[in-house]
N, C-alpha and C. Protein backbone atom coordinates (compact mmCIF):
# COMPACT_ATOMS: atom_id res chain seq x y z
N UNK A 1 0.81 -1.19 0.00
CA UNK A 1 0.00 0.00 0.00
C UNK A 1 0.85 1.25 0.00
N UNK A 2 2.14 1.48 0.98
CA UNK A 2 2.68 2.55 0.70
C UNK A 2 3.47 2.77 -0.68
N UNK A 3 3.37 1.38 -1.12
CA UNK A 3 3.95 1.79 -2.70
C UNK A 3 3.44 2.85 -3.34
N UNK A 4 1.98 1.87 -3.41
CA UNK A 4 1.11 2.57 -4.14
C UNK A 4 1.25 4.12 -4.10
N UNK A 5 0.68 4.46 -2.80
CA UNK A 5 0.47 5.91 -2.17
C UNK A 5 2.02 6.72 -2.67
N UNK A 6 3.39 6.40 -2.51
CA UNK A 6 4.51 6.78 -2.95
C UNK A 6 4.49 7.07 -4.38
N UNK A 7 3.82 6.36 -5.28
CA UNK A 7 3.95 6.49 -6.04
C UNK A 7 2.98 7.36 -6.99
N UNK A 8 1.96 7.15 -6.34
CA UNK A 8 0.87 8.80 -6.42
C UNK A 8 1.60 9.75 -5.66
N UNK A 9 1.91 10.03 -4.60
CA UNK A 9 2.97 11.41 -3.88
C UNK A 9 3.92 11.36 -5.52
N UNK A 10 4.61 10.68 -5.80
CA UNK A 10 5.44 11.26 -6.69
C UNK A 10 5.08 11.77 -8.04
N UNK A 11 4.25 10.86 -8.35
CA UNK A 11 3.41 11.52 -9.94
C UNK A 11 2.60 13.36 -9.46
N UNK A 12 1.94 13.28 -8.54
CA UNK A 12 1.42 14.47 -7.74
C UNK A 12 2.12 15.14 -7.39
N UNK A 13 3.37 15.31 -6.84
CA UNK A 13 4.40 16.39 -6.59
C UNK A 13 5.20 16.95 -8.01
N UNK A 14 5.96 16.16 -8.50
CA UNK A 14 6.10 16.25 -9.73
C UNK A 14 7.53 17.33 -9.52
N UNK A 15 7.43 18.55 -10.43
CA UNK A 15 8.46 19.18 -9.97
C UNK A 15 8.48 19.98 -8.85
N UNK A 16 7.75 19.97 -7.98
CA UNK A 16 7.40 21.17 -7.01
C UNK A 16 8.69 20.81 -6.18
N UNK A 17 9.14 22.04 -5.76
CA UNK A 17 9.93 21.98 -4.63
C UNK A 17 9.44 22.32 -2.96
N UNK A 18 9.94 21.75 -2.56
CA UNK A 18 9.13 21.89 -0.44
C UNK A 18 10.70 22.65 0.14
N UNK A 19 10.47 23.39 0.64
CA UNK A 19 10.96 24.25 1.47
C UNK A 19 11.11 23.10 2.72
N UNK A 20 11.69 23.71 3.98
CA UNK A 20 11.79 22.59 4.67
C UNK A 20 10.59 22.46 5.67
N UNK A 21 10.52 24.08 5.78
CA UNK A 21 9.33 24.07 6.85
C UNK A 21 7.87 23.34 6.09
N UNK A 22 8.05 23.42 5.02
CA UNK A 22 6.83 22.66 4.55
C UNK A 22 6.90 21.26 4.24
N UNK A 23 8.39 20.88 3.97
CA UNK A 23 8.77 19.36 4.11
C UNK A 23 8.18 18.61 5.42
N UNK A 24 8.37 19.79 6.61
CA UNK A 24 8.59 19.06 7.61
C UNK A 24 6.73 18.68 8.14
N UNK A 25 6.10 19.91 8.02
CA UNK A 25 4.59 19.10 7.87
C UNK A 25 4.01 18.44 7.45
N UNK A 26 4.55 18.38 5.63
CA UNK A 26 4.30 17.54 4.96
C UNK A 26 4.55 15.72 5.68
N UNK A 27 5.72 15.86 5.90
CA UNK A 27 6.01 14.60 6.60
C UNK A 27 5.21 14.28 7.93
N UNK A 28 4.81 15.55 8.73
CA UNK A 28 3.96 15.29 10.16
C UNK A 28 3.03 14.48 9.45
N UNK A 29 1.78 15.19 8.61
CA UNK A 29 0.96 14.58 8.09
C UNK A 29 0.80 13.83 7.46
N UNK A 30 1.78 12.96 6.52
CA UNK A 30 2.09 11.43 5.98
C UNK A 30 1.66 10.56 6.76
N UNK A 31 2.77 11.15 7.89
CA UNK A 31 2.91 9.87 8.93
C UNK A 31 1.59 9.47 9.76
N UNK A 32 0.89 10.61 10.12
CA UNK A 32 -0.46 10.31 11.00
C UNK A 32 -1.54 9.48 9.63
N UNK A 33 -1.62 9.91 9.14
CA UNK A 33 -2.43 9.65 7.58
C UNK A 33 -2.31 8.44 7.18
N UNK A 34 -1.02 8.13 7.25
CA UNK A 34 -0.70 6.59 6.78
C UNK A 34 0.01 5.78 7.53
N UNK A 35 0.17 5.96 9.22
CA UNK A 35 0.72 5.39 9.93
C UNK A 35 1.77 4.84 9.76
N UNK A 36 2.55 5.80 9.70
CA UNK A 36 3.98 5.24 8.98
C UNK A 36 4.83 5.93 9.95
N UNK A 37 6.42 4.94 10.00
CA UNK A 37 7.55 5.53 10.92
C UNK A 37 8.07 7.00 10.51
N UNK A 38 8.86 7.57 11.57
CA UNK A 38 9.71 8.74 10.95
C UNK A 38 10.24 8.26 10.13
N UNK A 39 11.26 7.29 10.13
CA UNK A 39 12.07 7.02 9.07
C UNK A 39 11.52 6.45 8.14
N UNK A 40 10.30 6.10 7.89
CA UNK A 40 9.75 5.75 6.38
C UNK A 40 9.16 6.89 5.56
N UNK A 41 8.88 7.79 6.53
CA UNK A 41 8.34 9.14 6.33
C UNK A 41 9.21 9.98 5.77
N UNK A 42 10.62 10.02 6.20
CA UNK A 42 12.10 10.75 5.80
C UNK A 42 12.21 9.90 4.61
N UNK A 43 12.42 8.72 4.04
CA UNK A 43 12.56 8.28 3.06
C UNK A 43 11.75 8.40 1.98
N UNK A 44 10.45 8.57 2.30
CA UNK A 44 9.51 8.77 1.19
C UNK A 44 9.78 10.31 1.37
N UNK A 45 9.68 11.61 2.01
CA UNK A 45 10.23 12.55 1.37
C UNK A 45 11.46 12.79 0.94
N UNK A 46 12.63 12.11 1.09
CA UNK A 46 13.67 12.23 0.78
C UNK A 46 13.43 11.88 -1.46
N UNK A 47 12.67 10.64 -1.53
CA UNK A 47 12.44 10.38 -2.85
C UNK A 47 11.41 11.06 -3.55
N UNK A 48 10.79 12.30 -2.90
CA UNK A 48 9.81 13.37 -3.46
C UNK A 48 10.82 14.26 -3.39
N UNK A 49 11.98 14.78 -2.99
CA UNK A 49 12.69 16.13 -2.81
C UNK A 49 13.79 15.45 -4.11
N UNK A 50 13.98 14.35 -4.10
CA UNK A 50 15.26 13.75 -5.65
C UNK A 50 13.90 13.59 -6.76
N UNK A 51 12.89 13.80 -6.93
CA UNK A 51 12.01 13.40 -8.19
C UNK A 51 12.33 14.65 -8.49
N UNK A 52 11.60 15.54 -7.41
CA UNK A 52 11.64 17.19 -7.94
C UNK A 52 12.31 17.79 -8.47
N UNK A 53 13.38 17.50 -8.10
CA UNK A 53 14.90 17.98 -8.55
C UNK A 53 15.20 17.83 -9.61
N UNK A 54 15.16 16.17 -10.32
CA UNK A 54 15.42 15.15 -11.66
C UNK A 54 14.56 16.46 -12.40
N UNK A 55 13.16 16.63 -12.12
CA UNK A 55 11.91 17.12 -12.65
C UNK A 55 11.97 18.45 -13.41
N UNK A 56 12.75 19.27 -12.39
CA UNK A 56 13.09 20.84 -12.51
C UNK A 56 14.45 20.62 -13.77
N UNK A 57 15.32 19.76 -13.01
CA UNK A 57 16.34 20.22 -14.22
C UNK A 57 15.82 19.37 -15.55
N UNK A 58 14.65 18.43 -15.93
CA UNK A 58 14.62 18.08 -16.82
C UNK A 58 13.32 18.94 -17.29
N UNK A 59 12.93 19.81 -16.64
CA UNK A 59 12.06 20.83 -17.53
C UNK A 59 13.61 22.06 -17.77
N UNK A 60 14.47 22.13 -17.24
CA UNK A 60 15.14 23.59 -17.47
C UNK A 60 15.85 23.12 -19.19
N UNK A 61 16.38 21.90 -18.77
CA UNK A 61 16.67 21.06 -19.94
C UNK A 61 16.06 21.84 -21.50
N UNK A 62 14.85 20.94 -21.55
CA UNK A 62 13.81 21.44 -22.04
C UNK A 62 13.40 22.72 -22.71
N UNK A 63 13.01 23.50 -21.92
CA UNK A 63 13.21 24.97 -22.35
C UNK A 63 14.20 25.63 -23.05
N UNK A 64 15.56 25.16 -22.29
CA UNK A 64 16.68 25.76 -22.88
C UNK A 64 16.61 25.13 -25.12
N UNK A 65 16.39 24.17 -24.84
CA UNK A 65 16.68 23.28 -26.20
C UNK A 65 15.19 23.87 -27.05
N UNK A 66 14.14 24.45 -26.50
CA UNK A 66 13.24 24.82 -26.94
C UNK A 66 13.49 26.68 -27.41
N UNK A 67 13.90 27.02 -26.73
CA UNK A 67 14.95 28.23 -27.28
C UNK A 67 15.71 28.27 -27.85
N UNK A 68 16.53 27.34 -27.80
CA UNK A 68 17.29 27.34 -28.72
C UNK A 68 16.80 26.82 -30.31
N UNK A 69 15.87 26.21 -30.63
CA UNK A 69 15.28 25.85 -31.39
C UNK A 69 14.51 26.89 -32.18
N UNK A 70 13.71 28.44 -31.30
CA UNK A 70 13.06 29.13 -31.93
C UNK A 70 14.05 30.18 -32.47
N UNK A 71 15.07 30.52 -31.97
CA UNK A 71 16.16 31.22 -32.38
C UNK A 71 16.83 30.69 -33.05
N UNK A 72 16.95 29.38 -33.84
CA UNK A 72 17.10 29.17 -35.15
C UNK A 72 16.49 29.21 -36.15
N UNK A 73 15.15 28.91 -35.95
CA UNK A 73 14.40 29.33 -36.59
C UNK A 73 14.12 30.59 -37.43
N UNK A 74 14.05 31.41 -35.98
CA UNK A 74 14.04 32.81 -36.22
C UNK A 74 15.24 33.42 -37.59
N UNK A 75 16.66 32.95 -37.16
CA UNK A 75 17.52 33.41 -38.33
C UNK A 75 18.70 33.57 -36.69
N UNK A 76 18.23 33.12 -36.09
CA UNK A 76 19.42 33.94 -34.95
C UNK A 76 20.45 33.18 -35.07
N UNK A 77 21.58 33.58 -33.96
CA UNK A 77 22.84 33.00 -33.96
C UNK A 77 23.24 32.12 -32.75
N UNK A 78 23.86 31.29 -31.98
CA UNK A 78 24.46 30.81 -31.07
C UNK A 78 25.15 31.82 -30.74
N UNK A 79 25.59 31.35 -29.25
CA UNK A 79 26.64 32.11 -28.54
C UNK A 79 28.42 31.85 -28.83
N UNK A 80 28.35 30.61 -29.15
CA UNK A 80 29.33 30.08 -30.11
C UNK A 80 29.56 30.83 -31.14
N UNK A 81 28.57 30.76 -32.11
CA UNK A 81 28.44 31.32 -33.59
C UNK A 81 28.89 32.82 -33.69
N UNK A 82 28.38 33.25 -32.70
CA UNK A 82 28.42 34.70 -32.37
C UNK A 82 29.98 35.50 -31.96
N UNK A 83 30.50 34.27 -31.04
CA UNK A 83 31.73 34.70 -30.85
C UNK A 83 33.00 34.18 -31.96
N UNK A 84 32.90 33.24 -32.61
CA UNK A 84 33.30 32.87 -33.69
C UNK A 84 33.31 34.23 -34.96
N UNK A 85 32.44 34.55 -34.39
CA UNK A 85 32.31 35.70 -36.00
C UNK A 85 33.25 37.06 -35.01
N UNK A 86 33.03 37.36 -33.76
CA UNK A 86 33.35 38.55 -33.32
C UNK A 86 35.15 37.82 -33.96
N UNK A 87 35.72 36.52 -33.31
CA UNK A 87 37.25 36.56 -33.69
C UNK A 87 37.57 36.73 -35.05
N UNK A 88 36.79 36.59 -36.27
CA UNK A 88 37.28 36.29 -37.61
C UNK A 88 36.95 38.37 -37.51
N UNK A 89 35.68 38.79 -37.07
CA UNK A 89 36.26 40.66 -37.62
C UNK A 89 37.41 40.93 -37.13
N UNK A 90 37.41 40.39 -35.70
CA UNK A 90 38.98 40.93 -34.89
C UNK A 90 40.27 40.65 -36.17
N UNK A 91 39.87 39.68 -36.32
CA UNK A 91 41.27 39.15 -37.32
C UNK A 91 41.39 40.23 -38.82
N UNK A 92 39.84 40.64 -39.47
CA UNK A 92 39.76 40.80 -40.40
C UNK A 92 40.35 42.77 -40.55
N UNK A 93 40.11 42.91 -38.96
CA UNK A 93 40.08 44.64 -38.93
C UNK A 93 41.98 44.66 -38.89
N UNK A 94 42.43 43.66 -38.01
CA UNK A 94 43.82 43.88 -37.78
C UNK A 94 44.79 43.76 -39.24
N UNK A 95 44.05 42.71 -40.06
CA UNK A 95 44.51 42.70 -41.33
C UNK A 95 44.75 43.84 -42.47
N UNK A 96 43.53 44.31 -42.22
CA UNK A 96 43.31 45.70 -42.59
C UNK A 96 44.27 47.00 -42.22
N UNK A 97 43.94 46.92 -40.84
CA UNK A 97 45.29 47.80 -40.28
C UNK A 97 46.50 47.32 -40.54
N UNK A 98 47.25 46.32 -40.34
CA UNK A 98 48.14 46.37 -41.25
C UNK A 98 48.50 46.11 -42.53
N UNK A 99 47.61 45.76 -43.55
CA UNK A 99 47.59 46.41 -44.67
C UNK A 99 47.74 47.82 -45.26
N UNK A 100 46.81 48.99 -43.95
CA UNK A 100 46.99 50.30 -44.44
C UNK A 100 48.20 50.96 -44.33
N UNK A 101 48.99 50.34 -43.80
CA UNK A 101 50.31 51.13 -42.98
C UNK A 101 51.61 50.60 -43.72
């Protein structure tokens, strides 16, 4: 049964993050709710505070690659791309200057 229930807490939390003071009620109320030890209580939030986490950086993931996607689209450049071109003017202006001289 606490599978079960663990495993709804985790689909249901999802990326949210708990602060501690709210960890720590959260866990008061597990435990009365589902008659469960502290330490089963610390373990099942311990594996809701590592989902969240996985969750957040695999939405930041996400986004980032989704930006980056519309800014190609768009015609834009990388930050790479961008600095790649600033070294070839650097190169191209110095050439110049000493060419004029």
């Amino acid at each position: 049964m606490i599978e079960l229930i663990e495993k709804s807490l985790l689909a249901g939390v999802g990326a949210l993050s708990l602060s501690q003071q709210k960890a720590d009620e959260f866990l008061i109320e597990i435990k009365q709710r589902l008659n469960i030890s502290e330490e089963e209580g610390r373990a099942l939030l311990d594996k809701l505070r590592v989902t969240a986490d996985e969750n957040r950086s695999r939405l930041e993931e996400i986004a980032r690659e989704e930006v980056a996607k519309a800014i190609k689209r768009m015609g834009g450049v990388t930050q790479d791309e961008f600095d790649k071109l600033k070294k070839k003017v650097s190169k191209l202006e110095k050439a110049l200057k000493e060419a004029g001289n």
